[in-house]
PDB file of N, CA and C in Angstrom:
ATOM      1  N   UNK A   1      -0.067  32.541  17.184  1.00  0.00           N
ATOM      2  CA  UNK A   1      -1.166  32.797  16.281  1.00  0.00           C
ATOM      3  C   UNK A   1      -1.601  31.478  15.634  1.00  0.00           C
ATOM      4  N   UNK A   2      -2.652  31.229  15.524  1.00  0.00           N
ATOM      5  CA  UNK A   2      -3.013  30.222  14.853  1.00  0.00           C
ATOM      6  C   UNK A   2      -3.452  30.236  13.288  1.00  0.00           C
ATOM      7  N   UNK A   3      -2.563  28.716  12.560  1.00  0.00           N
ATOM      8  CA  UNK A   3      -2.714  28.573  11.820  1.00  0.00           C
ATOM      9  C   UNK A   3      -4.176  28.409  10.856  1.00  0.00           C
ATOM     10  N   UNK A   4      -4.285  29.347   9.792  1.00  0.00           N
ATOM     11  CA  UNK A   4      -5.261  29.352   8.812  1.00  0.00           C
ATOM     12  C   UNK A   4      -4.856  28.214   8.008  1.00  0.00           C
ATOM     13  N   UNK A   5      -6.308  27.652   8.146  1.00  0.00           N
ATOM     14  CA  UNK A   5      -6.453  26.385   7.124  1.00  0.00           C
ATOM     15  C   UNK A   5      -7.930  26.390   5.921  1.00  0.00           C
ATOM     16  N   UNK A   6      -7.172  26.597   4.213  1.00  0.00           N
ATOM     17  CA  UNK A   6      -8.730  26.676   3.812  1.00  0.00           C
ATOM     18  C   UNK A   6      -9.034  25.393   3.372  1.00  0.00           C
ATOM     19  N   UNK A   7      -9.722  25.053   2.934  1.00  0.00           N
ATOM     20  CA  UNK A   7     -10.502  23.726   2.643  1.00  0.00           C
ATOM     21  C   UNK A   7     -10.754  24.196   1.381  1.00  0.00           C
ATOM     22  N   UNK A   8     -10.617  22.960  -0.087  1.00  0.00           N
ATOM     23  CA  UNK A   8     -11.239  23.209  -1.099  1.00  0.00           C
ATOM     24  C   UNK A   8     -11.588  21.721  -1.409  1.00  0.00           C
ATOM     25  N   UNK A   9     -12.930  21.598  -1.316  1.00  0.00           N
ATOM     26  CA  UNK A   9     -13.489  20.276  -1.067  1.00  0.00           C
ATOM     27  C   UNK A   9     -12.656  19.339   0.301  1.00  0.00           C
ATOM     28  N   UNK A  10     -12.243  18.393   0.237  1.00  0.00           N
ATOM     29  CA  UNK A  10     -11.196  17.506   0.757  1.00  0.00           C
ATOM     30  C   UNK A  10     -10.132  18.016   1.016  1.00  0.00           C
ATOM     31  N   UNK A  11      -9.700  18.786   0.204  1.00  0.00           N
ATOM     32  CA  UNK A  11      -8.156  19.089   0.304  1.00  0.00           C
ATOM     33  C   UNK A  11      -7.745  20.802   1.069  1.00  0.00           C
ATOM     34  N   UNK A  12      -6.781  19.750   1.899  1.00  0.00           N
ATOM     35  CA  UNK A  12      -6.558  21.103   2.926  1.00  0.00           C
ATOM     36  C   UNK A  12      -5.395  22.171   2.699  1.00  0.00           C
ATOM     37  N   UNK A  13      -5.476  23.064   2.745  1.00  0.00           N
ATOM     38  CA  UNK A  13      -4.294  23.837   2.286  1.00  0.00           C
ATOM     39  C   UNK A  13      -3.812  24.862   3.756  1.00  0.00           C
ATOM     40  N   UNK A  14      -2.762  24.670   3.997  1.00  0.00           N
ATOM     41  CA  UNK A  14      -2.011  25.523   4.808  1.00  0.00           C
ATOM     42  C   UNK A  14      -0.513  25.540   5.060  1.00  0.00           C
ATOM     43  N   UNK A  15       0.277  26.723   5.730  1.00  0.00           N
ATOM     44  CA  UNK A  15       1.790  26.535   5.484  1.00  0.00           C
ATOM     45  C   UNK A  15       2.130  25.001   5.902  1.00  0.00           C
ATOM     46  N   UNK A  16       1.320  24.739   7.387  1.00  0.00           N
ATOM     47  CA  UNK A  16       2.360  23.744   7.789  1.00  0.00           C
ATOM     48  C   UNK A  16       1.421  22.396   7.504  1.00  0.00           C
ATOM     49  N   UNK A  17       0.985  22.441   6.106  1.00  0.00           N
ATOM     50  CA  UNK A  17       0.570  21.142   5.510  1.00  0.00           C
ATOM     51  C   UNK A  17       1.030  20.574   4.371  1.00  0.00           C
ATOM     52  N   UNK A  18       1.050  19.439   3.896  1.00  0.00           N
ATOM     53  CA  UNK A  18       1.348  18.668   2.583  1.00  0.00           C
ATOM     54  C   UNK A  18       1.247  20.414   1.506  1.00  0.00           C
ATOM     55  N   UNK A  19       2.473  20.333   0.396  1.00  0.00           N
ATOM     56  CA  UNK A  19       1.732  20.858  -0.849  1.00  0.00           C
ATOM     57  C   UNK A  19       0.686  20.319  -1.611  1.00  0.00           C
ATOM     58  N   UNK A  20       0.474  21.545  -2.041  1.00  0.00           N
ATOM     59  CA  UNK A  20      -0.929  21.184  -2.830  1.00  0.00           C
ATOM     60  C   UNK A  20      -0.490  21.827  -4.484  1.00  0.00           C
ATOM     61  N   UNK A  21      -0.673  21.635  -5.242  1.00  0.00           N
ATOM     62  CA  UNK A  21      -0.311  22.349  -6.791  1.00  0.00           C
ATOM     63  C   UNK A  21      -1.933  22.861  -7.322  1.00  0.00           C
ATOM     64  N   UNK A  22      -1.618  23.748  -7.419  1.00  0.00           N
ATOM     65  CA  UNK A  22      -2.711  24.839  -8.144  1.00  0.00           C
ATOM     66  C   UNK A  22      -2.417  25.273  -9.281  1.00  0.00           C
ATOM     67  N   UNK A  23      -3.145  24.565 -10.229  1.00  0.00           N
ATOM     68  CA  UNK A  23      -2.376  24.702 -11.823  1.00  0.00           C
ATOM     69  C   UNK A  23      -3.567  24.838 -13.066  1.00  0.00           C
ATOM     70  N   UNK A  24      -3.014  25.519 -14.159  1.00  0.00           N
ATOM     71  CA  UNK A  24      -3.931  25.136 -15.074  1.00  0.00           C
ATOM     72  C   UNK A  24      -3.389  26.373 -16.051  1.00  0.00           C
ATOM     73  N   UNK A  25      -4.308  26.818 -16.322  1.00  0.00           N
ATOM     74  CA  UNK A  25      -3.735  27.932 -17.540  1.00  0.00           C
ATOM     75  C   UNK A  25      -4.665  29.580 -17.102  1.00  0.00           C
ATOM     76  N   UNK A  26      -3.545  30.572 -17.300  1.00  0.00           N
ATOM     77  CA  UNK A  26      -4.234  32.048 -17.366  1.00  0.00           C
ATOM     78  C   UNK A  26      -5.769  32.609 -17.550  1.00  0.00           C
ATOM     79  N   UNK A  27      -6.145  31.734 -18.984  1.00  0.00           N
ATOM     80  CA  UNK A  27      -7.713  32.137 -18.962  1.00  0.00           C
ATOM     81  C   UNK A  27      -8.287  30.547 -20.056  1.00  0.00           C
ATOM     82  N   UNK A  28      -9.129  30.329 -19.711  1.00  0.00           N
ATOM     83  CA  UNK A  28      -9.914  29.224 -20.367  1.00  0.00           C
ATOM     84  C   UNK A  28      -9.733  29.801 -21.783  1.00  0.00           C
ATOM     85  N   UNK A  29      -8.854  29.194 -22.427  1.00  0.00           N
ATOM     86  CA  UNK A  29      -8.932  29.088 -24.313  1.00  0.00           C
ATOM     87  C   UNK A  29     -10.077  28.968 -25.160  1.00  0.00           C
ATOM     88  N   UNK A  30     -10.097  27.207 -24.649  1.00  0.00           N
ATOM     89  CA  UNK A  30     -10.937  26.192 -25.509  1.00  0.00           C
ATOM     90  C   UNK A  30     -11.342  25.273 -24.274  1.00  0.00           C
ATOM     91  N   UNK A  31     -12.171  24.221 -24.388  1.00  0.00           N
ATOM     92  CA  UNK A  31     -12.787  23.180 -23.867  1.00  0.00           C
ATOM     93  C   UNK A  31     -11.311  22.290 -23.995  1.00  0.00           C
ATOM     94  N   UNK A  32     -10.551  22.278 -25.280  1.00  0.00           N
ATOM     95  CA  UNK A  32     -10.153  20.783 -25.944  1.00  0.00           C
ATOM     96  C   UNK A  32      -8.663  20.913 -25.090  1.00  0.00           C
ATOM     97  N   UNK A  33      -8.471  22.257 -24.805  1.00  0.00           N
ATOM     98  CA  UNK A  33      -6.472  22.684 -24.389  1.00  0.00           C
ATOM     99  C   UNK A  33      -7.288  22.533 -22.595  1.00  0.00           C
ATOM    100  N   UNK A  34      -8.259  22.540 -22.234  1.00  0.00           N
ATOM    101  CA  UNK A  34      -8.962  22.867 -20.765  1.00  0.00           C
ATOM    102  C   UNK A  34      -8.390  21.432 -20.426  1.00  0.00           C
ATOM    103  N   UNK A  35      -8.886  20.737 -21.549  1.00  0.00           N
ATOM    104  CA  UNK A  35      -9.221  18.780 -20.981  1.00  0.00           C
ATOM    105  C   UNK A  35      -8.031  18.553 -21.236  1.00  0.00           C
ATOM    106  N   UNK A  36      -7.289  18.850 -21.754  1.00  0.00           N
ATOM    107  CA  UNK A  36      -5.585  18.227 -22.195  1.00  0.00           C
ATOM    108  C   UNK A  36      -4.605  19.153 -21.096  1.00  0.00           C
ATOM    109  N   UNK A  37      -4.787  19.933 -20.743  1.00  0.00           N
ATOM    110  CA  UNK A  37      -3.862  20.605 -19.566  1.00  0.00           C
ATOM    111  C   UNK A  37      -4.544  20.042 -18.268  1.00  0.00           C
ATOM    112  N   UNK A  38      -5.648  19.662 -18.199  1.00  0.00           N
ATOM    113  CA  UNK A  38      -6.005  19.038 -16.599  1.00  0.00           C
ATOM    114  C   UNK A  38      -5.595  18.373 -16.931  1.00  0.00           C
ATOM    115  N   UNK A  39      -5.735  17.054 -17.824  1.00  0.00           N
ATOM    116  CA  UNK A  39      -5.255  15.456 -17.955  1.00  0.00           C
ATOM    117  C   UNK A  39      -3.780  15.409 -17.714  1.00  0.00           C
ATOM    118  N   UNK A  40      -2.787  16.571 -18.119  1.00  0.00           N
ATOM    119  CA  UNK A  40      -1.400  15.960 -18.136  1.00  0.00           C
ATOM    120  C   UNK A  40      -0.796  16.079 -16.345  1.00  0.00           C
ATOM    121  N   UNK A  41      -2.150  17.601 -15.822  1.00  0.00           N
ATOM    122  CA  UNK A  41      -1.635  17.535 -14.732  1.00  0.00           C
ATOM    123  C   UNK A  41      -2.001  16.657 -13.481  1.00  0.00           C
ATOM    124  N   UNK A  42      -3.394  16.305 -13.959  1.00  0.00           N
ATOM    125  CA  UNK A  42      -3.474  15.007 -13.068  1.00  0.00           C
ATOM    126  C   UNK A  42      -3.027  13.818 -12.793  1.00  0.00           C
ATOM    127  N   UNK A  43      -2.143  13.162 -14.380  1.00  0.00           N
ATOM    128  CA  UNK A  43      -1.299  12.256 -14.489  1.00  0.00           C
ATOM    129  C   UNK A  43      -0.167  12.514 -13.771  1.00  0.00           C
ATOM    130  N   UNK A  44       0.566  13.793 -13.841  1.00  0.00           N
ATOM    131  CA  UNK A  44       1.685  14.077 -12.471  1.00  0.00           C
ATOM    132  C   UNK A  44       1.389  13.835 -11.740  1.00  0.00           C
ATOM    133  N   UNK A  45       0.242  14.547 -11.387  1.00  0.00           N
ATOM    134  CA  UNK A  45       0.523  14.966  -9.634  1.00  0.00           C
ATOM    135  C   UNK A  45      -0.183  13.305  -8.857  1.00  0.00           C
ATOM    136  N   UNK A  46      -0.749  12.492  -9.394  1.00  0.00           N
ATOM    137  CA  UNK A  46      -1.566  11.334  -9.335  1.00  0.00           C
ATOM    138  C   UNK A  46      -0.109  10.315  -9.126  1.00  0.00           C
ATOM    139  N   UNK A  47       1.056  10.910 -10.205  1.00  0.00           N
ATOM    140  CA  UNK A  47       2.139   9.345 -10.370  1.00  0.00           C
ATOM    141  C   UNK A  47       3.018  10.534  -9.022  1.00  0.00           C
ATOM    142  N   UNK A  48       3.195  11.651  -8.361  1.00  0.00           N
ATOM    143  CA  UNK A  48       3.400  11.537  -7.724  1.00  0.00           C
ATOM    144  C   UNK A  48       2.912  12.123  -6.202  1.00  0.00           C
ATOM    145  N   UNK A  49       1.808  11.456  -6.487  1.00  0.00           N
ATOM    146  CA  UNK A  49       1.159  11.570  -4.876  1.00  0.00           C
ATOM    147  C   UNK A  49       0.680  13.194  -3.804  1.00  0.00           C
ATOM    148  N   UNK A  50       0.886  14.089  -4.747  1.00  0.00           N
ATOM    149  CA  UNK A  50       0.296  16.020  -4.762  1.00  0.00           C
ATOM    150  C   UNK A  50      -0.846  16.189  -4.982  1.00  0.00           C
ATOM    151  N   UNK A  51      -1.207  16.380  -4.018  1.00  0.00           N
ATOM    152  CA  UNK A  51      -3.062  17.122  -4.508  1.00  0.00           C
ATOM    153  C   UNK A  51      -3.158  17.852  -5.180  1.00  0.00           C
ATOM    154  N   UNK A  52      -4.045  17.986  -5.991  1.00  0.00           N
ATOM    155  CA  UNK A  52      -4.017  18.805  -7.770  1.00  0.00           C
ATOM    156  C   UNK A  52      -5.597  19.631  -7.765  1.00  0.00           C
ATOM    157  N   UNK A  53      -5.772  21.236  -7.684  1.00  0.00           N
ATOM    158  CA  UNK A  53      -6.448  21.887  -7.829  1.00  0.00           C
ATOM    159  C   UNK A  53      -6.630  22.625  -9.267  1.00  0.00           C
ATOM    160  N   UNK A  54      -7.529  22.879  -9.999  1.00  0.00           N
ATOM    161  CA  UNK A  54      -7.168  23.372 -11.422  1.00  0.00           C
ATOM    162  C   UNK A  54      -7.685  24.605 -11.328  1.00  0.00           C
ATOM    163  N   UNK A  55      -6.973  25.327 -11.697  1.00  0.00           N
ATOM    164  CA  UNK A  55      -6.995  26.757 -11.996  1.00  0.00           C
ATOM    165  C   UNK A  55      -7.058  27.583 -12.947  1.00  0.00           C
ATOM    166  N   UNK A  56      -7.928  28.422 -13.183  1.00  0.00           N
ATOM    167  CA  UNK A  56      -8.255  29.028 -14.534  1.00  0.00           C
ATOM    168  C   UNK A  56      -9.334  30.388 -14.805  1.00  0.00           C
ATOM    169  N   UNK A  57      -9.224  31.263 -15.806  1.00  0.00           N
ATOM    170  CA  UNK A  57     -10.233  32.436 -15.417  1.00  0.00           C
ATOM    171  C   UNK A  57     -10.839  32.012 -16.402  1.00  0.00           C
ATOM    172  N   UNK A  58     -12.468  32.431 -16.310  1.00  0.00           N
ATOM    173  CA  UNK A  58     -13.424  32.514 -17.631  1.00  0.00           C
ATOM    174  C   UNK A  58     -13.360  33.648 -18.067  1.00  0.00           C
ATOM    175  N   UNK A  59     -13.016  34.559 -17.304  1.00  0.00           N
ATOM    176  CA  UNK A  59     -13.250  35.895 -17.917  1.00  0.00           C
ATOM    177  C   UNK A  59     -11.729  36.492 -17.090  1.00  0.00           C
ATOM    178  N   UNK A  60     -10.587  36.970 -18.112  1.00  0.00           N
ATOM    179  CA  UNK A  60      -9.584  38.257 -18.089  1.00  0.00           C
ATOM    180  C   UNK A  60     -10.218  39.435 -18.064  1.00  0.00           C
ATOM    181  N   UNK A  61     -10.721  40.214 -17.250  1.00  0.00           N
ATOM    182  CA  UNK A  61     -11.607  41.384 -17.617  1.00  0.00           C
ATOM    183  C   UNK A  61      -9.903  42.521 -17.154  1.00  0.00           C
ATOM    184  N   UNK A  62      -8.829  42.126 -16.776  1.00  0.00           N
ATOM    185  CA  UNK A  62      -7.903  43.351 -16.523  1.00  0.00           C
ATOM    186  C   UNK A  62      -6.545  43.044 -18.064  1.00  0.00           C
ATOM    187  N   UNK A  63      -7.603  42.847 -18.922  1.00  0.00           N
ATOM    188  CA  UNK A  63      -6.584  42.837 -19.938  1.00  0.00           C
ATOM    189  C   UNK A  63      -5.923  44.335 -20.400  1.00  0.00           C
ATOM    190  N   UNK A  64      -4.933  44.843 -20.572  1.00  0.00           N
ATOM    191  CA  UNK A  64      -4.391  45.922 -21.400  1.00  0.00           C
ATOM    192  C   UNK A  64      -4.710  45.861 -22.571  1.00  0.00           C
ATOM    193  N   UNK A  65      -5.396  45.155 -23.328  1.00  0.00           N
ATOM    194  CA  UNK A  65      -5.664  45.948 -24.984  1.00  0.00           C
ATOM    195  C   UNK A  65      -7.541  45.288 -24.238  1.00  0.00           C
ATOM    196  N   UNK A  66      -7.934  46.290 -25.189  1.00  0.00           N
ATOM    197  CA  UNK A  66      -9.607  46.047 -25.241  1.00  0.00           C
ATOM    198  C   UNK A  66     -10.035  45.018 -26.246  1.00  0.00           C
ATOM    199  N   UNK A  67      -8.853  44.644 -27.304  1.00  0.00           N
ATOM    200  CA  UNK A  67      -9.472  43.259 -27.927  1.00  0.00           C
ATOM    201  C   UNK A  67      -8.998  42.096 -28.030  1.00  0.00           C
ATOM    202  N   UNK A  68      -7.968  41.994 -26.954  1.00  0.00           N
ATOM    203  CA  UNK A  68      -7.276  40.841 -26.133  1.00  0.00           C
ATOM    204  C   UNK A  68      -8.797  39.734 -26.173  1.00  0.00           C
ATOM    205  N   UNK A  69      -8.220  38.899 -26.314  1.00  0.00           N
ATOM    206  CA  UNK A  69      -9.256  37.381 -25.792  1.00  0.00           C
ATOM    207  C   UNK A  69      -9.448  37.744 -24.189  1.00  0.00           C
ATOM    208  N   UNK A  70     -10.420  37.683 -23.663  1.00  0.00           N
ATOM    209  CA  UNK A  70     -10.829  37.363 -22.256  1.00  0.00           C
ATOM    210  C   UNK A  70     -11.613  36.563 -21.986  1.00  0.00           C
ATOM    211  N   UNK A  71     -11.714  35.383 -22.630  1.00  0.00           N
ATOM    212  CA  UNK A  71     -12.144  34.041 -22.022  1.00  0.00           C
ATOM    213  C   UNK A  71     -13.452  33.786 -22.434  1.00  0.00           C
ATOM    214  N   UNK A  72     -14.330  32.554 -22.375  1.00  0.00           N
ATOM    215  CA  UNK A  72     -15.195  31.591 -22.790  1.00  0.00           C
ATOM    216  C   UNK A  72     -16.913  32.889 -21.945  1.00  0.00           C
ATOM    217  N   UNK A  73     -16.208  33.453 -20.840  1.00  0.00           N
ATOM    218  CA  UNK A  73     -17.670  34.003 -20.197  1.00  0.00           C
ATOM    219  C   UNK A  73     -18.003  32.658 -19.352  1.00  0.00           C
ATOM    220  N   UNK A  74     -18.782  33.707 -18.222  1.00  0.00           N
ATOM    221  CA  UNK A  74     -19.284  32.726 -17.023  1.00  0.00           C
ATOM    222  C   UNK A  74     -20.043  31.168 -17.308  1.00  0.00           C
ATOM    223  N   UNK A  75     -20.825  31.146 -18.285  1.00  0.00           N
ATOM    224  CA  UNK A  75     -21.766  30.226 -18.650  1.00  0.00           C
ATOM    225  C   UNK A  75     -21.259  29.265 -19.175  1.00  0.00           C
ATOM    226  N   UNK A  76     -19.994  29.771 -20.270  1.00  0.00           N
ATOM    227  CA  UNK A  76     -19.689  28.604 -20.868  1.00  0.00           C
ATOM    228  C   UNK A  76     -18.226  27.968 -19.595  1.00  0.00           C
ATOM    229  N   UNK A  77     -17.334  28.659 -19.484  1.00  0.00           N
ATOM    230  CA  UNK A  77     -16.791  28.383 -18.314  1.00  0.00           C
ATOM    231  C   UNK A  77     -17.342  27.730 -17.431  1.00  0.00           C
ATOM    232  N   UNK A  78     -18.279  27.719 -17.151  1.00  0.00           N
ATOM    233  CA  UNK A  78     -18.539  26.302 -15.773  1.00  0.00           C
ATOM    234  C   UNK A  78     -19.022  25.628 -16.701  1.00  0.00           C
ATOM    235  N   UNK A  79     -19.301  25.468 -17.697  1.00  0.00           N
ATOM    236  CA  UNK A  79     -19.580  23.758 -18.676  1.00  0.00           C
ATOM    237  C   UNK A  79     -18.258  23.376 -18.628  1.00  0.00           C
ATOM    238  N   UNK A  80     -17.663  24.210 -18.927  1.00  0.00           N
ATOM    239  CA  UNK A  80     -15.672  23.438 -19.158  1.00  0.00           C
ATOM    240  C   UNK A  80     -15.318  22.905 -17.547  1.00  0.00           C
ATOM    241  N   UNK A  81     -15.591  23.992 -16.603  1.00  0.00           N
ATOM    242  CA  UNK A  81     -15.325  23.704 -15.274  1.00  0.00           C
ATOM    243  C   UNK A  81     -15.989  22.222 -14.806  1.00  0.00           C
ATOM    244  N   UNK A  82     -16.867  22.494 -15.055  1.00  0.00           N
ATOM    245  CA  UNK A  82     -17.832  21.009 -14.152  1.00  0.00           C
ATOM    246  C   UNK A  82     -17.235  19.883 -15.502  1.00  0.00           C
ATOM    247  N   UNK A  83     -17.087  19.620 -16.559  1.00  0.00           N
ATOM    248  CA  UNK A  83     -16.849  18.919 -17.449  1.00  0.00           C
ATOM    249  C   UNK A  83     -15.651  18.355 -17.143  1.00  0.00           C
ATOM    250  N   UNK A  84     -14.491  19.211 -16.160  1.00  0.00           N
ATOM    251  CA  UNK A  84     -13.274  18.669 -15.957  1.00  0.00           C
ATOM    252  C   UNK A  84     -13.605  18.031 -14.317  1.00  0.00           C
ATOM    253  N   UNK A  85     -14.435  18.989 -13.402  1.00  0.00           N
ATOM    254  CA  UNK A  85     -14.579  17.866 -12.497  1.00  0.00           C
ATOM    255  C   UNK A  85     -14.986  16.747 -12.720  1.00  0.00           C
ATOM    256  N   UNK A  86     -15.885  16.326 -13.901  1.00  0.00           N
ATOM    257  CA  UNK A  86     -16.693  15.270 -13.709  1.00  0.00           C
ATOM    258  C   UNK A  86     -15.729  14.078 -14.419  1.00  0.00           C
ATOM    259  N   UNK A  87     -14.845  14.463 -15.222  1.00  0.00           N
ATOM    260  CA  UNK A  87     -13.807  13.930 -16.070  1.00  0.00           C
ATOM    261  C   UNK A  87     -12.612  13.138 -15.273  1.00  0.00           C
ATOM    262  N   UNK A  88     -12.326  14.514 -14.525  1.00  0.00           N
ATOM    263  CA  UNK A  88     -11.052  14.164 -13.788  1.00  0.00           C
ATOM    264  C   UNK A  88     -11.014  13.848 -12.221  1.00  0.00           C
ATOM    265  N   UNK A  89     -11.990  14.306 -11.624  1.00  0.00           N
ATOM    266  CA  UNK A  89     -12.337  14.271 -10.382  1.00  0.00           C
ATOM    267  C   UNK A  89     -11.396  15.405  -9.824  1.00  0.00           C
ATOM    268  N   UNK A  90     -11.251  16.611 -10.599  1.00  0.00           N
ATOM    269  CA  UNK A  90     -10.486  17.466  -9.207  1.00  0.00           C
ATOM    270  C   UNK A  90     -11.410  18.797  -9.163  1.00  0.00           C
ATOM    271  N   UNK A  91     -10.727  19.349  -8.147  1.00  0.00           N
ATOM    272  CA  UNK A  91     -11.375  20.712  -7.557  1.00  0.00           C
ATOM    273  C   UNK A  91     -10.834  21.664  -8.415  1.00  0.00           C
ATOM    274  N   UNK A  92     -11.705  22.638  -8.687  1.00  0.00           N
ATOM    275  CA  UNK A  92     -11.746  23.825  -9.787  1.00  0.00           C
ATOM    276  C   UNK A  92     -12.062  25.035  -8.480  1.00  0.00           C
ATOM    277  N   UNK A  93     -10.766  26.023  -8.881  1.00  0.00           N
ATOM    278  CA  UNK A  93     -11.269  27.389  -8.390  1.00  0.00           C
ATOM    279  C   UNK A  93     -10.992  28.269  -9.721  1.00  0.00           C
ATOM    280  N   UNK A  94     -11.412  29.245  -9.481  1.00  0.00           N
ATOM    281  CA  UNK A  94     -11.726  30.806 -10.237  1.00  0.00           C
ATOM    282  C   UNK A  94     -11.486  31.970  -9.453  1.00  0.00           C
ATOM    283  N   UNK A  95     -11.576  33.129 -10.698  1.00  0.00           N
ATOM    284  CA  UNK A  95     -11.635  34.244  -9.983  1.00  0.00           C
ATOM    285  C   UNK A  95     -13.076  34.911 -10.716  1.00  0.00           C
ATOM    286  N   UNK A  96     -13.453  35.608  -9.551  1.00  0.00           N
ATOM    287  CA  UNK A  96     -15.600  36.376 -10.112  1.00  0.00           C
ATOM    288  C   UNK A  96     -14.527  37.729  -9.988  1.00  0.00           C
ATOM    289  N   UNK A  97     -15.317  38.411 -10.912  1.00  0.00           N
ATOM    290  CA  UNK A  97     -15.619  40.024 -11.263  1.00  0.00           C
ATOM    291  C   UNK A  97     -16.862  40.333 -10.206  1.00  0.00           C
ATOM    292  N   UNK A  98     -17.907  40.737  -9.853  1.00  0.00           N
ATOM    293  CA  UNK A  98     -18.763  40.955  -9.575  1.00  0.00           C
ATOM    294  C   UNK A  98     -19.357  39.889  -8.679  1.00  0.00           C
ATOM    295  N   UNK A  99     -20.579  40.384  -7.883  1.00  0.00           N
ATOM    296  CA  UNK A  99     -21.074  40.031  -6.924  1.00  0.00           C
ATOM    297  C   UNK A  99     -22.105  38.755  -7.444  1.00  0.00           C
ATOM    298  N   UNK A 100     -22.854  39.011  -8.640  1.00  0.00           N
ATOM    299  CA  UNK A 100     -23.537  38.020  -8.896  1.00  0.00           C
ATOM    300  C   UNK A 100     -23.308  36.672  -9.503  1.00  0.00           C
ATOM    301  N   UNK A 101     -21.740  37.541 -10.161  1.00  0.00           N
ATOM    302  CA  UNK A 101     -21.032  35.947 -10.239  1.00  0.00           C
ATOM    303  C   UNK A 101     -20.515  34.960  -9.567  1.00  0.00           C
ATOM    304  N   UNK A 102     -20.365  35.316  -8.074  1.00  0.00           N
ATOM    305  CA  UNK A 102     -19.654  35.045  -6.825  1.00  0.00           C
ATOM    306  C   UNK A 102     -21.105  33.871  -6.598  1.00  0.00           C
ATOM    307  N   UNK A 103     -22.529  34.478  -6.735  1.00  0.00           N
ATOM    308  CA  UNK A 103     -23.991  33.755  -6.038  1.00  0.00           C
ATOM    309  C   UNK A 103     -23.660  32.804  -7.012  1.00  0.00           C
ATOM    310  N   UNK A 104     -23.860  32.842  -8.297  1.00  0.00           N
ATOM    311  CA  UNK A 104     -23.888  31.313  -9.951  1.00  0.00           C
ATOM    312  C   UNK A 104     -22.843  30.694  -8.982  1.00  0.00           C
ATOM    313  N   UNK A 105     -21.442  30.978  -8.584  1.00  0.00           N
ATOM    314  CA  UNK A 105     -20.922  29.966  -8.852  1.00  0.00           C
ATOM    315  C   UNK A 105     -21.273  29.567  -7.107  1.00  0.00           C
ATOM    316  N   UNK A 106     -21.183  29.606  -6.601  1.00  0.00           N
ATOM    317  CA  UNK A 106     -21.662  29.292  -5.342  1.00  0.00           C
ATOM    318  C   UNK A 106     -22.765  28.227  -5.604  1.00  0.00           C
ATOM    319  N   UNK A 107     -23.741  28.403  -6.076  1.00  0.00           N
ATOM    320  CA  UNK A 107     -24.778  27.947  -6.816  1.00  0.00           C
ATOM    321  C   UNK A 107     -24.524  26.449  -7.330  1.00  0.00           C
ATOM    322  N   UNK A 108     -23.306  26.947  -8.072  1.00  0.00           N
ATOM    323  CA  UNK A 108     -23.051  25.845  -9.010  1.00  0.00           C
ATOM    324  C   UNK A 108     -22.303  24.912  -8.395  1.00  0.00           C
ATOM    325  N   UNK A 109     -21.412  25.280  -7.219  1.00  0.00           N
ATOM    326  CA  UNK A 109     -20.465  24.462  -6.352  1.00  0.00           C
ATOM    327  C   UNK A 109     -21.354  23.587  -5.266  1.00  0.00           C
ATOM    328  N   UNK A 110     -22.617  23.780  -4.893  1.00  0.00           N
ATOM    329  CA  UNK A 110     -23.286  22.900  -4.189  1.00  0.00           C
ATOM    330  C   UNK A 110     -24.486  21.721  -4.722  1.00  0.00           C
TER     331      UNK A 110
END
């Protein structure tokens, strides 16, 4: 069977390739904990040589309490998102609720 390979920008991900670290935090907080948790992890993975993807939701929509924090929302979330690519130079994935959020960010990734 042949090996699946996905691509996120440059960086290739599959079993029988280099790790890759996919990191960041549960749901976007703040802008200020966004830029200080990419920065510490790019300084790792940079001093040791791991490709570094950042990971994060704008929106928790499967929270168990209904007045749980669920995140910054689509709009402001890709200001934080693109703010850390443009900062740090790494690749940002997410997770979309819905179909039209899937088109924005698509949108926003080209």
């Amino acid at each position: 069977m042949k090996q699946k390979v996905v691509n996120i920008g440059d960086i290739k991900v599959a079993n029988d390739l280099p790790f890759v670290l996919f990191g960041g935090m549960n749901v976007l907080e703040s802008r200020d904990l966004a830029m200080r948790i990419c920065e510490h992890y790019v300084t790792v993975t940079q001093k040791l040589g791991i490709p570094y993807v950042f990971k994060a939701s704008f929106d928790k929509a499967n929270r168990s309490s209904i007045h749980s924090y669920r995140g910054p929302g689509l709009e402001e979330g890709m200001k934080i998102f693109q703010e850390l690519k443009q900062t740090f130079g790494v690749k940002v994935i997410t997770d979309v609720h819905e179909a039209s959020q899937a088109q924005l960010w698509l949108m926003w990734l080209t």
